[in-house]
N, C-alpha and C. Protein backbone atom coordinates (compact mmCIF):
# COMPACT_ATOMS: atom_id res chain seq x y z
N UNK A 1 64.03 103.42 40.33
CA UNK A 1 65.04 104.35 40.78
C UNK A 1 66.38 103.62 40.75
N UNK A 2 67.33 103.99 40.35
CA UNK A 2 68.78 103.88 40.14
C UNK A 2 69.52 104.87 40.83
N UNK A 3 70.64 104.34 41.77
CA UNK A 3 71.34 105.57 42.25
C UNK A 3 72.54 104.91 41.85
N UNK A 4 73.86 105.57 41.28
CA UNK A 4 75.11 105.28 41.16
C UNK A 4 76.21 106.43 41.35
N UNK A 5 77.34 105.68 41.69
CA UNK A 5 78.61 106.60 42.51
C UNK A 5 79.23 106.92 41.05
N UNK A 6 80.20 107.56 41.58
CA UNK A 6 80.58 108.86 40.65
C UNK A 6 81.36 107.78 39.46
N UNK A 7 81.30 106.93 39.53
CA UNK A 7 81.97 106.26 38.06
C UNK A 7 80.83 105.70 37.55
N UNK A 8 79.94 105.68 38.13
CA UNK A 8 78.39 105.15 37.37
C UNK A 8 78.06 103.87 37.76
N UNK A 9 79.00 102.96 38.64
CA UNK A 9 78.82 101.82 38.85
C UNK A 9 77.15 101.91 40.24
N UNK A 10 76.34 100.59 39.80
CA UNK A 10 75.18 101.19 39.87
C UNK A 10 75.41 100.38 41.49
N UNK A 11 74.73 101.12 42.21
CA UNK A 11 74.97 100.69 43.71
C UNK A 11 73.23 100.18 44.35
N UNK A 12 72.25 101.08 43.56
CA UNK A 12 70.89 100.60 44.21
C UNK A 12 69.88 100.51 42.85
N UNK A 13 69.16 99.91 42.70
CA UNK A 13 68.04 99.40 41.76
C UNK A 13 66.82 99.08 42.18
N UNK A 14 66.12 99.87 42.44
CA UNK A 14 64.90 99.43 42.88
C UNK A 14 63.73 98.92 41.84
N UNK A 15 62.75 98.28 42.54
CA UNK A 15 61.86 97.32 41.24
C UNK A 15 60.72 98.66 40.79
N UNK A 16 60.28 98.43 39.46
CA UNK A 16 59.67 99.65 39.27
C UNK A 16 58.13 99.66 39.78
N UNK A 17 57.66 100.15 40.03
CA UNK A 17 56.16 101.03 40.79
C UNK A 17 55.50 101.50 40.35
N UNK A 18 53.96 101.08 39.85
CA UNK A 18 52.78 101.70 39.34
C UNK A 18 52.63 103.11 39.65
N UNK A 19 52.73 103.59 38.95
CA UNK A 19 51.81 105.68 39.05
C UNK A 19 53.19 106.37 39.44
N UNK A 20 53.22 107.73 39.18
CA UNK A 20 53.83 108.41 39.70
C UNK A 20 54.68 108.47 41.04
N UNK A 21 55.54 108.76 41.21
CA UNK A 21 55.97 109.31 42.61
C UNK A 21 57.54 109.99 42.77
N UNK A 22 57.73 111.21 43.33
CA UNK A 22 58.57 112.12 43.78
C UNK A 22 59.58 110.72 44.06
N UNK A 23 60.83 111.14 43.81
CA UNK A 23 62.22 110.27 43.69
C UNK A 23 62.19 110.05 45.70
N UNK A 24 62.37 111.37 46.32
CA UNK A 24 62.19 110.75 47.67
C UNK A 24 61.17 110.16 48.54
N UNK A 25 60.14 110.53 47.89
CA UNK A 25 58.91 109.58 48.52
C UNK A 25 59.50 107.98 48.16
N UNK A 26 59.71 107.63 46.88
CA UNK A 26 59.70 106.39 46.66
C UNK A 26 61.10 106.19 47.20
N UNK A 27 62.23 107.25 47.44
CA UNK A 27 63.44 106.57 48.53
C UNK A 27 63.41 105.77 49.61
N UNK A 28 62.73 106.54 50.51
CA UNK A 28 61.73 106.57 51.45
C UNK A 28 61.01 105.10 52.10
N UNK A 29 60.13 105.17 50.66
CA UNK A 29 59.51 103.63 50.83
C UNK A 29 59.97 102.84 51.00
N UNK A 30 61.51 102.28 49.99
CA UNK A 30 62.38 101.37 50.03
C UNK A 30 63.00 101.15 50.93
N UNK A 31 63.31 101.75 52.00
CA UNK A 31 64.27 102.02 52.93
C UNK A 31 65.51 102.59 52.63
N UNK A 32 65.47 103.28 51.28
CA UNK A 32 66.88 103.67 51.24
C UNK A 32 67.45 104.93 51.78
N UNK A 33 66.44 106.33 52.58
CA UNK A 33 66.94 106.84 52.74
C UNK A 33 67.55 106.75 54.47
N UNK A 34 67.30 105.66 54.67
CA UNK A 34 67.35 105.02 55.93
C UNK A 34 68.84 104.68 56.13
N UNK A 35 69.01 103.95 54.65
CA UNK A 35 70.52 103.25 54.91
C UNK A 35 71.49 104.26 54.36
N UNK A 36 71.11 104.99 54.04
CA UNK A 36 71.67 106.45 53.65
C UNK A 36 72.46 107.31 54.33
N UNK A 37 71.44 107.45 55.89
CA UNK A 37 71.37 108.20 56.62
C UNK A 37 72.38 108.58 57.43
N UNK A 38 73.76 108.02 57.79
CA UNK A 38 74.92 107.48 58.49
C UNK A 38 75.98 107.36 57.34
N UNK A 39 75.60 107.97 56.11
CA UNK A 39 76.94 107.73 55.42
C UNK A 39 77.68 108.83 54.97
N UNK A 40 78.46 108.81 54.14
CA UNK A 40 80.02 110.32 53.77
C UNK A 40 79.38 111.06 52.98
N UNK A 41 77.94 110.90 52.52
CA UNK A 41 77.40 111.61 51.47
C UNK A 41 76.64 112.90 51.88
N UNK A 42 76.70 112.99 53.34
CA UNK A 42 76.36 114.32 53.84
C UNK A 42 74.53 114.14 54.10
N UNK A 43 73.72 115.57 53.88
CA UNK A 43 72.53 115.61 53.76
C UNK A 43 71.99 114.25 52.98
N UNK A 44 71.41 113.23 53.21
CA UNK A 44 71.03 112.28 52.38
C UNK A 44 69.85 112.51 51.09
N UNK A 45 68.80 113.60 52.10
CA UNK A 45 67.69 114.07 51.01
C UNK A 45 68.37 114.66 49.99
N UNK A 46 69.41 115.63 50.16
CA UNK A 46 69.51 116.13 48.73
C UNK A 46 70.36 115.66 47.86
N UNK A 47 70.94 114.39 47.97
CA UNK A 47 71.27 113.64 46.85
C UNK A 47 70.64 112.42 46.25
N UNK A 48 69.58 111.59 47.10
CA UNK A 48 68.42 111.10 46.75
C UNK A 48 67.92 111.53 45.63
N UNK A 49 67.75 110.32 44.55
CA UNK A 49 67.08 110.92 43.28
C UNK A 49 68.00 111.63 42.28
N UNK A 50 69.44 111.90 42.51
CA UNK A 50 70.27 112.50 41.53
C UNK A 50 71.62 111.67 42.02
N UNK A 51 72.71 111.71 41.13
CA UNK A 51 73.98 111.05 40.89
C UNK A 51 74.22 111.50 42.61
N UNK A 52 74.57 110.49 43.44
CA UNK A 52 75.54 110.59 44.90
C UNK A 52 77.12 110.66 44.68
């Protein structure tokens, strides 16, 4: 998973993960929707997994 801000500069990279999994499950795992959670980006789930 890759998340990057609106100029594309890449802000999170996570290491990649055997089998399948939904973009916020594996947010989730990482702790990222954690550090997410407190920031200007509003709802955190629904930008998880697509351009923030």
């Amino acid at each position: 998973m890759v998340v990057t801000d609106a100029e594309g500069r890449v802000l999170w990279c996570s290491p990649a993960r055997p089998a399948s999994c939904a973009d916020i499950t594996h947010a989730r795992q990482l702790g990222l929707v954690r550090l997410l959670a407190g920031g200007p980006a509003g709802s955190h789930d629904q930008g998880v997994g697509r351009r923030l």
